[in-house]
N, C-alpha and C. Protein backbone atom coordinates (compact mmCIF):
# COMPACT_ATOMS: atom_id res chain seq x y z
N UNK A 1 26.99 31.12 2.94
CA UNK A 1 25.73 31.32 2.21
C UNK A 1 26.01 31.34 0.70
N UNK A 2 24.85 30.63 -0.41
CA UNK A 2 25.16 31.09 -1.38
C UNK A 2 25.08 32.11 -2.02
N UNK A 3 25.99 32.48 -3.15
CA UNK A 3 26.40 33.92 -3.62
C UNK A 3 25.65 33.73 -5.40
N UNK A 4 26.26 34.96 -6.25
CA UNK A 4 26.28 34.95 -7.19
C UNK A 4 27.89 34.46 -8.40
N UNK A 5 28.53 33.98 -7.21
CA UNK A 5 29.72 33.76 -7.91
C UNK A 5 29.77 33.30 -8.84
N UNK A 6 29.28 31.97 -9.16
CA UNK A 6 29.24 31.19 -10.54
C UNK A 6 28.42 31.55 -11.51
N UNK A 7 27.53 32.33 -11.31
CA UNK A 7 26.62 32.99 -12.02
C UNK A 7 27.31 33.87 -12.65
N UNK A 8 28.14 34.91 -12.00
CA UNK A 8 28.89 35.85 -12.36
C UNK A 8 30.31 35.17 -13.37
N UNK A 9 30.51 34.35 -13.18
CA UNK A 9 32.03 34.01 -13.86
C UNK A 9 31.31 33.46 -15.26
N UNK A 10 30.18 32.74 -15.05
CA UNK A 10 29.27 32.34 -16.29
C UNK A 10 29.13 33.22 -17.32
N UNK A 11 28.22 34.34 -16.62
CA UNK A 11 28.32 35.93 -17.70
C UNK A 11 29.68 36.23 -18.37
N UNK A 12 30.27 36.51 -17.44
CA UNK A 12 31.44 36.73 -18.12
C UNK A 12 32.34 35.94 -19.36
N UNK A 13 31.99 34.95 -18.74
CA UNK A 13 32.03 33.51 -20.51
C UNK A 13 31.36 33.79 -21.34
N UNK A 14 30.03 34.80 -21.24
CA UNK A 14 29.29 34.87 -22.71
C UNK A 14 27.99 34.37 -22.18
N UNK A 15 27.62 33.56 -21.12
CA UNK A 15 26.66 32.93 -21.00
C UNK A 15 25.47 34.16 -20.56
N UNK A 16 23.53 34.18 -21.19
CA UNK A 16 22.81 35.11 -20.67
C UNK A 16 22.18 34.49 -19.68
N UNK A 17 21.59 33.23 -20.37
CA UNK A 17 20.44 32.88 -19.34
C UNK A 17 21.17 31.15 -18.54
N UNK A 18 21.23 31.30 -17.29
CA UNK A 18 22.12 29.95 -16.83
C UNK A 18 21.27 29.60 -15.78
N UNK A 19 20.78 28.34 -15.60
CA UNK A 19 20.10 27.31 -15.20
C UNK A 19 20.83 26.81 -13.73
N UNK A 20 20.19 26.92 -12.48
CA UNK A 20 20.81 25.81 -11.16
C UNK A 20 19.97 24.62 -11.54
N UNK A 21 20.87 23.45 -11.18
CA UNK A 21 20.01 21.99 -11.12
C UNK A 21 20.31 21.38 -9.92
N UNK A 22 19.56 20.75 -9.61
CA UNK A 22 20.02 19.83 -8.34
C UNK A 22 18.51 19.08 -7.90
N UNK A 23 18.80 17.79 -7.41
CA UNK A 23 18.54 16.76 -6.88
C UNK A 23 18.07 16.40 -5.63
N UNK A 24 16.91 15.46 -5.72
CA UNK A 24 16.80 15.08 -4.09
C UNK A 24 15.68 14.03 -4.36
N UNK A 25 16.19 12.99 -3.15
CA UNK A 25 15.97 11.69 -3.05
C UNK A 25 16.83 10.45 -4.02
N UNK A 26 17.93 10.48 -3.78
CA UNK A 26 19.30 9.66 -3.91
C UNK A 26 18.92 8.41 -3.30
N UNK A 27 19.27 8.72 -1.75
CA UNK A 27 19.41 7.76 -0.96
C UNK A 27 18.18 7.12 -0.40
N UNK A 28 16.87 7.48 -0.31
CA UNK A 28 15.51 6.82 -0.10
C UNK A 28 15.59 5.38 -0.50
N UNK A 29 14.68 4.44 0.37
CA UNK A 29 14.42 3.27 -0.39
C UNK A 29 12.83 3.25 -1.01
N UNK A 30 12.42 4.00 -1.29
CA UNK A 30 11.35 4.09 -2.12
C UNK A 30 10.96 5.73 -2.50
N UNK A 31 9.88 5.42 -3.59
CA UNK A 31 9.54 6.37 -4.45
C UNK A 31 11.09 7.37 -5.62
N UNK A 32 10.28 8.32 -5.78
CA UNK A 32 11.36 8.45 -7.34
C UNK A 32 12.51 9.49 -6.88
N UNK A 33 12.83 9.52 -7.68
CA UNK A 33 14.36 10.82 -7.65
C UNK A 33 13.93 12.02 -8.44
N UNK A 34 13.86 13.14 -8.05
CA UNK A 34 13.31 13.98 -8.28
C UNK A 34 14.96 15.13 -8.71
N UNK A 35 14.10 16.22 -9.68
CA UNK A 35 14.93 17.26 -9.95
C UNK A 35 14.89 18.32 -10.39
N UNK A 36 15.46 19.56 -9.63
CA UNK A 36 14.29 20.65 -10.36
C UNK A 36 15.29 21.51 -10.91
N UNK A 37 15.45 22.46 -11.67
CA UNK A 37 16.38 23.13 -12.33
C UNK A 37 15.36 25.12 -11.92
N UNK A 38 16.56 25.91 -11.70
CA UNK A 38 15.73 27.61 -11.94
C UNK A 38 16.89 28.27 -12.17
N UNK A 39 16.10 28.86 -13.18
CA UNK A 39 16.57 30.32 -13.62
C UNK A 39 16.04 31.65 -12.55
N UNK A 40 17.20 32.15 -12.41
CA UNK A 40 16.49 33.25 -11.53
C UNK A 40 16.92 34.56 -12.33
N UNK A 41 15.86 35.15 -11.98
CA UNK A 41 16.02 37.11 -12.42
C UNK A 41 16.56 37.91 -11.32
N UNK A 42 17.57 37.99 -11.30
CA UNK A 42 18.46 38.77 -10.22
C UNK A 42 17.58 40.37 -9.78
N UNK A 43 17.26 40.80 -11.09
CA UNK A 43 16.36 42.37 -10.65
C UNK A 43 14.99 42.00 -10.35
N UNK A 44 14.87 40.74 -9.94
CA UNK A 44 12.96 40.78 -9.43
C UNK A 44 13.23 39.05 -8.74
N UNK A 45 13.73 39.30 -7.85
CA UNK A 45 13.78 38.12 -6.22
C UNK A 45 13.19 39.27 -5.13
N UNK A 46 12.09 38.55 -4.84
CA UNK A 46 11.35 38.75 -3.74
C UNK A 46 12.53 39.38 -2.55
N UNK A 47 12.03 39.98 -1.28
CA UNK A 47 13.17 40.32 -0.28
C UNK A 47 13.18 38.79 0.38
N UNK A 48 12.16 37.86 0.29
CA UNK A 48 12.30 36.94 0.90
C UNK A 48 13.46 35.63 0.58
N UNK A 49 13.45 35.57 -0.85
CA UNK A 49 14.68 34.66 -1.63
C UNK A 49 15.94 35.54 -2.07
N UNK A 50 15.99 37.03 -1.84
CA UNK A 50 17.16 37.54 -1.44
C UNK A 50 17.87 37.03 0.13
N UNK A 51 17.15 37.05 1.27
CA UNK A 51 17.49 36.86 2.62
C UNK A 51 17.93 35.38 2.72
N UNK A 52 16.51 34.74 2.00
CA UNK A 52 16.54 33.13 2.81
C UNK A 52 17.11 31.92 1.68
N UNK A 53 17.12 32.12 0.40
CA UNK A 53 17.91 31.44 -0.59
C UNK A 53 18.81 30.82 -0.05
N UNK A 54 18.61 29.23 0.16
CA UNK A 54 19.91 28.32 0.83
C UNK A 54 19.87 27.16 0.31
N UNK A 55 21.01 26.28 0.80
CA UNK A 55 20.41 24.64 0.54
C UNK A 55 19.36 23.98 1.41
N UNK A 56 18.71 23.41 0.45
CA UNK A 56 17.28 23.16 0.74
C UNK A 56 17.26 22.37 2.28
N UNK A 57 18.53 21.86 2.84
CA UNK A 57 18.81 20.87 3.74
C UNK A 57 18.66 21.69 4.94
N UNK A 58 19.30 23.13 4.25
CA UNK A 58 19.55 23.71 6.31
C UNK A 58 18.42 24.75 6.88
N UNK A 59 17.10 24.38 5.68
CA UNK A 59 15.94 24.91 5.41
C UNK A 59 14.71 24.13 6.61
N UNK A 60 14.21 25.29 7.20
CA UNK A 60 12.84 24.20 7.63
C UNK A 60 11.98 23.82 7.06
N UNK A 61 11.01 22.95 7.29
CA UNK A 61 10.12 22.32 6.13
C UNK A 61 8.94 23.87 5.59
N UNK A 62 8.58 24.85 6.55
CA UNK A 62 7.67 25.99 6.42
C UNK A 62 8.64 26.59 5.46
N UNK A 63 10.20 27.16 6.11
CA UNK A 63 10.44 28.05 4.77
C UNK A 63 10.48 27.46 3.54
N UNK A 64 10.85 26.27 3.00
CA UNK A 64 11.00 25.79 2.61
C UNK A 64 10.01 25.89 1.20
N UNK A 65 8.60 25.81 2.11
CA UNK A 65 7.18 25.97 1.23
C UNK A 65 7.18 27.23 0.98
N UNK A 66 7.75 27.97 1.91
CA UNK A 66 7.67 29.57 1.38
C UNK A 66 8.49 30.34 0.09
N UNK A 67 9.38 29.77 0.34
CA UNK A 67 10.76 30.11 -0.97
C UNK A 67 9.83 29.19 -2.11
N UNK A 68 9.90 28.12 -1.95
CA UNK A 68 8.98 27.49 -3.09
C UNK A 68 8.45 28.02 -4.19
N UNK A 69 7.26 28.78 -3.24
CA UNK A 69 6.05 29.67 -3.63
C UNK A 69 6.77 30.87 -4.47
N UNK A 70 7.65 31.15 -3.62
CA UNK A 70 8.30 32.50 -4.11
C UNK A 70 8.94 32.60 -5.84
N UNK A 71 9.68 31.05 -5.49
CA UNK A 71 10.55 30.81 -6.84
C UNK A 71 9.05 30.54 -8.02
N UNK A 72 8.35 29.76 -7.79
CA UNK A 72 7.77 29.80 -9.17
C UNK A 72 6.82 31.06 -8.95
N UNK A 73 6.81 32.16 -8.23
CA UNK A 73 6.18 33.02 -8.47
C UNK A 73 6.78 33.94 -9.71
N UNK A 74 8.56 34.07 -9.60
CA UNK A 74 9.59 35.32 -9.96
C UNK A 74 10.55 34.75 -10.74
N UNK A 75 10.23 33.12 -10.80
CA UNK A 75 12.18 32.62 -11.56
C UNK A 75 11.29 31.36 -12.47
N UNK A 76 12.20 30.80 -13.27
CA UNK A 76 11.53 30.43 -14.19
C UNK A 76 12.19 28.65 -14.23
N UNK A 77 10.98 27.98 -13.65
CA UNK A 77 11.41 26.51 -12.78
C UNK A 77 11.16 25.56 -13.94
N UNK A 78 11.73 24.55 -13.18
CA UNK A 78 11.53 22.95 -13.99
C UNK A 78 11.98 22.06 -12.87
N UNK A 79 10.74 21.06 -13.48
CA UNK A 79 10.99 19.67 -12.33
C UNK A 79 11.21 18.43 -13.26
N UNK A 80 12.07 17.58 -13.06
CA UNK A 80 11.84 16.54 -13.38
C UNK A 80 11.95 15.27 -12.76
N UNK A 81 11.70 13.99 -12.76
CA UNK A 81 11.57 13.30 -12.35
C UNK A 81 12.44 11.73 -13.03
N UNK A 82 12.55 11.21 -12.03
CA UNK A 82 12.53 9.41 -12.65
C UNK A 82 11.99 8.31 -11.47
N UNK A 83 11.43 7.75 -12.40
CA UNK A 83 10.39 6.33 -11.73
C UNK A 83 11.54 5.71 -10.81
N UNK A 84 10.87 5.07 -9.79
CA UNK A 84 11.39 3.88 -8.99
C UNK A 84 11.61 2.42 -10.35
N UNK A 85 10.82 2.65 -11.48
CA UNK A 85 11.60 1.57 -12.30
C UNK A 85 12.93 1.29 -13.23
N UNK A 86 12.77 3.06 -13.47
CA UNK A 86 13.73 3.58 -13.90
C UNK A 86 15.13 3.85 -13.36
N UNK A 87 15.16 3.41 -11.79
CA UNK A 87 15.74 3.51 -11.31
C UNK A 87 16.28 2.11 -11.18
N UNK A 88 15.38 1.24 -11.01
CA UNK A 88 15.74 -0.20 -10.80
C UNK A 88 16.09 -0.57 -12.43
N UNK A 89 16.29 -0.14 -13.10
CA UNK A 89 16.75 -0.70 -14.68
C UNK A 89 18.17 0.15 -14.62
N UNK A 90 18.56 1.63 -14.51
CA UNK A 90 19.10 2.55 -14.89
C UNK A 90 20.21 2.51 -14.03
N UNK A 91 20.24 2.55 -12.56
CA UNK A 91 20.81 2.34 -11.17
C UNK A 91 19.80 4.08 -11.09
N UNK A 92 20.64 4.46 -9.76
CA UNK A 92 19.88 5.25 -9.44
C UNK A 92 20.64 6.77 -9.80
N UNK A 93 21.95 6.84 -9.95
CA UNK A 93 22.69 7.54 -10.26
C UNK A 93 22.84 7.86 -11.52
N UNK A 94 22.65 7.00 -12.53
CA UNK A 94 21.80 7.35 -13.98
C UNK A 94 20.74 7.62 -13.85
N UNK A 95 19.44 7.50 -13.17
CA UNK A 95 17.91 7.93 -12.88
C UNK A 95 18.42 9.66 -12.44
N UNK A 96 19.06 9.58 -11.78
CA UNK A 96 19.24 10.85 -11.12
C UNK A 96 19.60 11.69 -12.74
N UNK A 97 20.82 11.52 -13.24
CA UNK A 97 20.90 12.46 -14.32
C UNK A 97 19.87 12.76 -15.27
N UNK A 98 19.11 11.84 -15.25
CA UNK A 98 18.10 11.53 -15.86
C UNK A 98 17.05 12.11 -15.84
N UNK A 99 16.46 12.85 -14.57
CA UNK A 99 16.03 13.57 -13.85
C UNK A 99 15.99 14.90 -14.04
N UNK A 100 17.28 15.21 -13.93
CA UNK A 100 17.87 16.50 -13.90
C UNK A 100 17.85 16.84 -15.50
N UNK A 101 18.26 15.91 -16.43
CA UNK A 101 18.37 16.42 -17.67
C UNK A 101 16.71 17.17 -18.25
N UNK A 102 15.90 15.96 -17.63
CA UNK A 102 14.46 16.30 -18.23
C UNK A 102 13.78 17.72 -17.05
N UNK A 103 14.44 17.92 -16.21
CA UNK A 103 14.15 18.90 -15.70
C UNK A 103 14.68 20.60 -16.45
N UNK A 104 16.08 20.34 -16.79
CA UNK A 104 16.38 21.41 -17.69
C UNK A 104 15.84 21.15 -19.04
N UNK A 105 14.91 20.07 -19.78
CA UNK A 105 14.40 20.58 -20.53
C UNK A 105 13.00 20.84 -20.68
N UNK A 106 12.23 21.27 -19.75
CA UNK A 106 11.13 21.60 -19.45
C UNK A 106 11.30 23.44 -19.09
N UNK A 107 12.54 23.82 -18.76
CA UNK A 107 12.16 25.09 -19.07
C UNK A 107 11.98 26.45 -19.41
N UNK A 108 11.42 25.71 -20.45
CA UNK A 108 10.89 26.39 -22.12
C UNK A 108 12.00 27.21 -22.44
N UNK A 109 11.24 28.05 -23.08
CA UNK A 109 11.95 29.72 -23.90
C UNK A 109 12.26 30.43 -22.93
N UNK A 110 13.68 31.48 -23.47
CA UNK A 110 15.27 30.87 -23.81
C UNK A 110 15.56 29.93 -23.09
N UNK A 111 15.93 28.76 -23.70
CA UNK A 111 16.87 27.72 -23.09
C UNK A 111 17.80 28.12 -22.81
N UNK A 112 18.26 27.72 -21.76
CA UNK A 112 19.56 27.80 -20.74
C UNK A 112 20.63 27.77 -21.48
N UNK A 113 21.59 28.51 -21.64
CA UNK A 113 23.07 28.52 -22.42
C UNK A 113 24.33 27.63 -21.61
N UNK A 114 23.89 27.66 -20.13
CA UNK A 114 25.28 27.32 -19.44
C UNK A 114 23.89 26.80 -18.08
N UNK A 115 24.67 25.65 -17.35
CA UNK A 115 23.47 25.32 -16.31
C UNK A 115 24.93 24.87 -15.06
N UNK A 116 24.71 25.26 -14.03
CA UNK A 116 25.51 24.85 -12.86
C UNK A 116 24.81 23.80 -12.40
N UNK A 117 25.46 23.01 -12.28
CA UNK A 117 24.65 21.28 -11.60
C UNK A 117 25.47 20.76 -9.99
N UNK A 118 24.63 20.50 -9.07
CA UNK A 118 24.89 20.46 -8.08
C UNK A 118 25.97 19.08 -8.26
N UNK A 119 27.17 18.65 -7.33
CA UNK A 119 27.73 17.26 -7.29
C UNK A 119 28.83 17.51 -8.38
N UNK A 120 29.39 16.49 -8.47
CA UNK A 120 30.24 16.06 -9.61
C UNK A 120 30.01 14.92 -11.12
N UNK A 121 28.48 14.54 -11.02
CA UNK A 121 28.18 13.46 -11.92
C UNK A 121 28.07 15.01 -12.98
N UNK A 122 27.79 14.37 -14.29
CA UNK A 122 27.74 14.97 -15.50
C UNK A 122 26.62 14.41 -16.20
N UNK A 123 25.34 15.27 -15.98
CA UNK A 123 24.42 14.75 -16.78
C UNK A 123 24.20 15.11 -18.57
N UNK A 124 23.62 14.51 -19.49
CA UNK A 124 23.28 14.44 -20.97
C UNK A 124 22.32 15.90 -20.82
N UNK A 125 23.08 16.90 -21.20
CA UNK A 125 22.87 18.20 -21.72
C UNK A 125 22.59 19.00 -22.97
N UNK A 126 21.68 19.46 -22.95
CA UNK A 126 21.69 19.97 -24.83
C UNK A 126 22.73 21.37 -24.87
N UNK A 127 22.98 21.90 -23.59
CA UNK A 127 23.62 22.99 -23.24
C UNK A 127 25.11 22.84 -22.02
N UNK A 128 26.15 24.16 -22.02
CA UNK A 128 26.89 23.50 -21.26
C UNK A 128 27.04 23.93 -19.96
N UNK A 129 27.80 23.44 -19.18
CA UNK A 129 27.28 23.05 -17.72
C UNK A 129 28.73 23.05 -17.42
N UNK A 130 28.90 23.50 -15.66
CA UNK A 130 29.57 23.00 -14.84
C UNK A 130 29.23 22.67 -13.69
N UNK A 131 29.98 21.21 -13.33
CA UNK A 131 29.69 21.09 -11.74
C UNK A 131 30.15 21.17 -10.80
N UNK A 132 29.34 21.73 -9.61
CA UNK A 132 30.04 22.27 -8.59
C UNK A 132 29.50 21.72 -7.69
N UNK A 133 30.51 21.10 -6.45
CA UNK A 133 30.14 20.13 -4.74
C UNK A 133 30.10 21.18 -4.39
N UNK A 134 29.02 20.95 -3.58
CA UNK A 134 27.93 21.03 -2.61
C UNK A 134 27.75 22.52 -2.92
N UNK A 135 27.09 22.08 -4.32
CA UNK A 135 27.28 23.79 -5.06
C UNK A 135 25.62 23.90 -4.43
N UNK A 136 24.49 23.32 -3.81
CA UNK A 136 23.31 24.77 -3.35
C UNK A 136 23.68 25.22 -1.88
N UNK A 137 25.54 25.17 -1.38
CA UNK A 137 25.62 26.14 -0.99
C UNK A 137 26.82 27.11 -1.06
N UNK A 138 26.58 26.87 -2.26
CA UNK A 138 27.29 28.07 -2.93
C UNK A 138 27.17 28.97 -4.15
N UNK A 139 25.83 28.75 -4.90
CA UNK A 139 25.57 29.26 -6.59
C UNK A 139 23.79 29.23 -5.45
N UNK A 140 23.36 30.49 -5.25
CA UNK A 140 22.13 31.07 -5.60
C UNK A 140 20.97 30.17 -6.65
N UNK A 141 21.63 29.62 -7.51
CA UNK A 141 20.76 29.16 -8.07
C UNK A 141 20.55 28.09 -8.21
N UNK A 142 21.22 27.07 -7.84
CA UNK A 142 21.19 25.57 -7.58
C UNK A 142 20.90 25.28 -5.89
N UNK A 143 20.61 26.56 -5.14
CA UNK A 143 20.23 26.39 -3.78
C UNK A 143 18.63 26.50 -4.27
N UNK A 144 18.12 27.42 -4.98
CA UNK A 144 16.73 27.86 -5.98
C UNK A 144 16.47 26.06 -6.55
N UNK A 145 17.33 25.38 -7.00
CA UNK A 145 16.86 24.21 -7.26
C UNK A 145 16.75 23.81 -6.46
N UNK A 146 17.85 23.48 -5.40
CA UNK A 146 17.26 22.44 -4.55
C UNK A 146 15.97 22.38 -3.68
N UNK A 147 15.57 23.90 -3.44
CA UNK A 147 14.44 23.55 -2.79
C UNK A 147 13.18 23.23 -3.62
N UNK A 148 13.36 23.95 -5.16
CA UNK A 148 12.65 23.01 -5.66
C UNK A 148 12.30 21.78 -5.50
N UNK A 149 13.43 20.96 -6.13
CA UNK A 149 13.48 19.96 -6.01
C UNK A 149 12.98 18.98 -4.59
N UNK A 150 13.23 19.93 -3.95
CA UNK A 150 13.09 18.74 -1.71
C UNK A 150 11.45 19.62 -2.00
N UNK A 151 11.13 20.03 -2.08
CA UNK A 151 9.28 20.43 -1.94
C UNK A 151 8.72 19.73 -2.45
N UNK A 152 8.76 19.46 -4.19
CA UNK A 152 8.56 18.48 -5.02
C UNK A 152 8.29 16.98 -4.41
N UNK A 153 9.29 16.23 -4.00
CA UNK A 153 9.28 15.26 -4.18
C UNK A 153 8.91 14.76 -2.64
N UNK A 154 8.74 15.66 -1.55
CA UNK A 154 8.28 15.71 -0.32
C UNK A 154 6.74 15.57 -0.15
N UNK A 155 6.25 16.56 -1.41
CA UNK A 155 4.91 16.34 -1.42
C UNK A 155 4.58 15.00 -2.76
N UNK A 156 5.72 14.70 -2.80
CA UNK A 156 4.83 13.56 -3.96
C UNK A 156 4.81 12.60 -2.84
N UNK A 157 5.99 12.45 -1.92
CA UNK A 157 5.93 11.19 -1.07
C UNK A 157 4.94 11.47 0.19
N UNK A 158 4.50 12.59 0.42
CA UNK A 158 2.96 12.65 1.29
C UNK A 158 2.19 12.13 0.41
N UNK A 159 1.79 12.26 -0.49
CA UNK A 159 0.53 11.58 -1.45
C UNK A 159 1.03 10.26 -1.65
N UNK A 160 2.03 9.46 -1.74
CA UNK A 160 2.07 8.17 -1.58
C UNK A 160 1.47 7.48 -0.12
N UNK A 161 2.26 8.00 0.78
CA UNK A 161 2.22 8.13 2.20
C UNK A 161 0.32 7.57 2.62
N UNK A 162 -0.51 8.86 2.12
CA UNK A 162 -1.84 8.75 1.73
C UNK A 162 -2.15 7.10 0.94
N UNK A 163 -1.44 6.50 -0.04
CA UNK A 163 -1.85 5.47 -0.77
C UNK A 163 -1.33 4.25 0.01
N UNK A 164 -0.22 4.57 1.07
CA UNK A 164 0.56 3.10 1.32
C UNK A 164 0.63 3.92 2.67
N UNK A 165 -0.46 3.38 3.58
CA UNK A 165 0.15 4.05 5.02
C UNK A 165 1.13 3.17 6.23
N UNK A 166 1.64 3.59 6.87
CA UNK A 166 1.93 2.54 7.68
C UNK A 166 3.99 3.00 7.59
N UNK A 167 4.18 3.22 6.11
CA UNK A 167 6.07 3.32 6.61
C UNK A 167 6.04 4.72 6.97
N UNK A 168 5.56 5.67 7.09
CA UNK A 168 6.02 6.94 7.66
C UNK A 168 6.49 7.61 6.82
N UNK A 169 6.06 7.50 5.27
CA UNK A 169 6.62 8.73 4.22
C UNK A 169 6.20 9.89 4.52
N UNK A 170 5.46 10.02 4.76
CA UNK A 170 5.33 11.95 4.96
C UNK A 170 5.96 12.61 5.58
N UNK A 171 6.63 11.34 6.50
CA UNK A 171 7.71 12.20 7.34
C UNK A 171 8.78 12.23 7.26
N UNK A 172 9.07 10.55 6.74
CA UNK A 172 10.34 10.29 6.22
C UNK A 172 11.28 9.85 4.88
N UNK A 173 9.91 10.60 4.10
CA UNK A 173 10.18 10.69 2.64
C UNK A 173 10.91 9.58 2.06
N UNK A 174 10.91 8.34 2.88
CA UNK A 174 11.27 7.35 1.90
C UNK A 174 12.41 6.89 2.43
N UNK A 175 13.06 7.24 3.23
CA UNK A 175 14.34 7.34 3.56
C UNK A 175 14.33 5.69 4.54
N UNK A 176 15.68 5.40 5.27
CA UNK A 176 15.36 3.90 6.03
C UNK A 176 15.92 3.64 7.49
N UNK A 177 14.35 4.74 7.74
CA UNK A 177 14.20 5.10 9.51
C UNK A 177 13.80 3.36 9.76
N UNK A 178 14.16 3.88 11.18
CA UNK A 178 13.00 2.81 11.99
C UNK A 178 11.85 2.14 11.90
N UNK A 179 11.43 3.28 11.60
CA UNK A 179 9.90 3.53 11.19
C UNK A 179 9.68 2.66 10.32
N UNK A 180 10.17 2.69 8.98
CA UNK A 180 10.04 2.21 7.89
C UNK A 180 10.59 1.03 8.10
N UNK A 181 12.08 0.81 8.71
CA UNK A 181 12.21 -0.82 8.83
C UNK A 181 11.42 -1.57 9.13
N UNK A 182 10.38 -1.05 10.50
CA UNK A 182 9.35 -2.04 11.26
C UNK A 182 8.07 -2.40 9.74
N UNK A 183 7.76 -1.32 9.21
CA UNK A 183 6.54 -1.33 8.69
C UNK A 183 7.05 -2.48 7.16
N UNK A 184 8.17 -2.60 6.93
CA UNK A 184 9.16 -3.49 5.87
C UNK A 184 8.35 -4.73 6.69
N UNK A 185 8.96 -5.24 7.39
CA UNK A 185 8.96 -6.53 8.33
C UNK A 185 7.49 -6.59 8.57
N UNK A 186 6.43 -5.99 8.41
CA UNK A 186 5.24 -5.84 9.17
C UNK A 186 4.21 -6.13 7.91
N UNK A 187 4.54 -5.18 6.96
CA UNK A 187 3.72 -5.05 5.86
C UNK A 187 4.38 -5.90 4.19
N UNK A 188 5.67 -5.69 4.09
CA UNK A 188 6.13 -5.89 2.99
C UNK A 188 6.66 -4.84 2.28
N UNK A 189 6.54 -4.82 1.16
CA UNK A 189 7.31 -4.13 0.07
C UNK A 189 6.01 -3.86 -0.52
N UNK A 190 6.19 -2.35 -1.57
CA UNK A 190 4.92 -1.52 -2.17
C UNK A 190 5.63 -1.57 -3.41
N UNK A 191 4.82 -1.28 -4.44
CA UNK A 191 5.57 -0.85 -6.11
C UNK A 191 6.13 0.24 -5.67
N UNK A 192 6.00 1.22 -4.41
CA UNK A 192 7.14 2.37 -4.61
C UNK A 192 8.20 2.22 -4.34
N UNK A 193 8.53 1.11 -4.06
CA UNK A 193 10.10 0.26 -3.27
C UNK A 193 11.02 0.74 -4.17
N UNK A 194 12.44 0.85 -3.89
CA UNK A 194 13.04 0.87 -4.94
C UNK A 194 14.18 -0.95 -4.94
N UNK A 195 13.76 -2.03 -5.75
CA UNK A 195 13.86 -3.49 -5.84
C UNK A 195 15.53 -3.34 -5.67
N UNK A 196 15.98 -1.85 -6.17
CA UNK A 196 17.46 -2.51 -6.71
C UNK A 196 18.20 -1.98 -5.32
N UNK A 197 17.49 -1.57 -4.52
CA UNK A 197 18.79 -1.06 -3.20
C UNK A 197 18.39 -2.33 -2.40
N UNK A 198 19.31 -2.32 -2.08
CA UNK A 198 19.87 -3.65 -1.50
C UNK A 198 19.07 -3.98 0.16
N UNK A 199 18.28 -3.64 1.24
CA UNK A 199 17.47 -3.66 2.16
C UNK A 199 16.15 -4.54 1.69
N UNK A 200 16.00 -3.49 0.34
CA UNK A 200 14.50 -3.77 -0.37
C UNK A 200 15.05 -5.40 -1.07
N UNK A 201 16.06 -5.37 -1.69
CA UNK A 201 16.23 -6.85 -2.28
C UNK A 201 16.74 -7.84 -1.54
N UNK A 202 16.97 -7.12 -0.18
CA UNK A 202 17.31 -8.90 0.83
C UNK A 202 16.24 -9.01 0.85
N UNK A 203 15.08 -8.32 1.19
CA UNK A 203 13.60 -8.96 1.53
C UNK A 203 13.00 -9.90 0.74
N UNK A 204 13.80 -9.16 -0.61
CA UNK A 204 13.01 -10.12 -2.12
C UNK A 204 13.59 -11.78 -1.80
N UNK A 205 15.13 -11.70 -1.67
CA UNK A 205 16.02 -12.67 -1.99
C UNK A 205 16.30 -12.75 -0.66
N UNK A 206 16.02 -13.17 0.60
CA UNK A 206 16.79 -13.16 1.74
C UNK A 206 17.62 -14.26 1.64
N UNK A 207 17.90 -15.22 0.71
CA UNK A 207 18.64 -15.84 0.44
C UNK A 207 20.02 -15.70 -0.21
């Protein structure tokens, strides 16, 4: 489970206020890459994000909405985002930092002194940072992002889902089920495609 460890070794560097970041929707072939960054207040977490605080992955989709709720009720969030074009210009692994950067700067007063970032990429920071694998499950507060982040971009891809029916985003957030292969072959490609992963561009170029 995650702890306060990195949080704690942070303080001790000098750092007050330190930022989790982390990511979700990498691997999807459509819609955007999402990223949410939180600060948490250790003396005012609900009993519920004391108990259930995890990576957003080994989360069910209900708690999931519940911690959610909780975090922007008590901790002090940011989301950010990058386009499916931005992704197809950028790759997606620059979109991603990209993401994450504009997510830690959305939020506000005091800016973050030190931010733990989930993975090993190194995103463009105004502040400093370390990264830690498969750090939301292990830093409290980049597990606080990630579910940010997987709620976020779960409900942006239900409201696509709503605009482009037929591949199964609401359920499968984009990702390249079955589901979505048939409805590829059936329907085509949407502007939420992402052109530059390679499934979506044999279709373009099957040549």
């Amino acid at each position: 489970m995650p702890d306060w460890t990195f949080e704690d070794a942070a303080r001790r560097a000098g750092h007050d206020v330190i930022a989790g970041v982390d990511e979700a929707g990498r691997g999807p072939w459509a819609g955007p890459v999402v990223a949410g960054a939180a600060i948490l207040d250790r003396h005012n977490l609900s009993s519920a994000l004391r108990t259930g605080l995890d990576d957003s992955k080994k989360l069910k989709p209900d708690a999931r909405e519940d911690l959610f709720a909780e975090l922007w009720a008590t901790a002090r969030i940011g989301v950010g985002e990058a386009s499916v074009d931005e992704i197809d210009i950028m790759n997606i692994l620059q979109a991603t930092m990209l993401a994450m950067a504009r997510a830690v700067a959305v939020l506000g007063d005091p800016t973050p002194s030190y931010a733990l970032i989930d993975g090993n990429s190194e995103p463009v920071l105004a502040c400093s940072f370390e990264c830690v694998v498969k750090g939301d499950g292990h830093s409290l507060s980049i597990a606080a992002a990630s579910i940010v982040a997987k709620v976020t971009r779960d409900r942006i891809m239900r409201k696509l889902d709503a605009r482009h029916p037929g591949y199964g985003w609401a359920s499968n957030s984009g990702y390249g089920t079955r589901e979505h292969q048939d409805a590829l072959a059936r329907l085509g490609i949407t502007p939420f495609h992402r052109k530059s992963f390679a499934p979506i561009r044999k279709i373009l170029s099957p040549d």
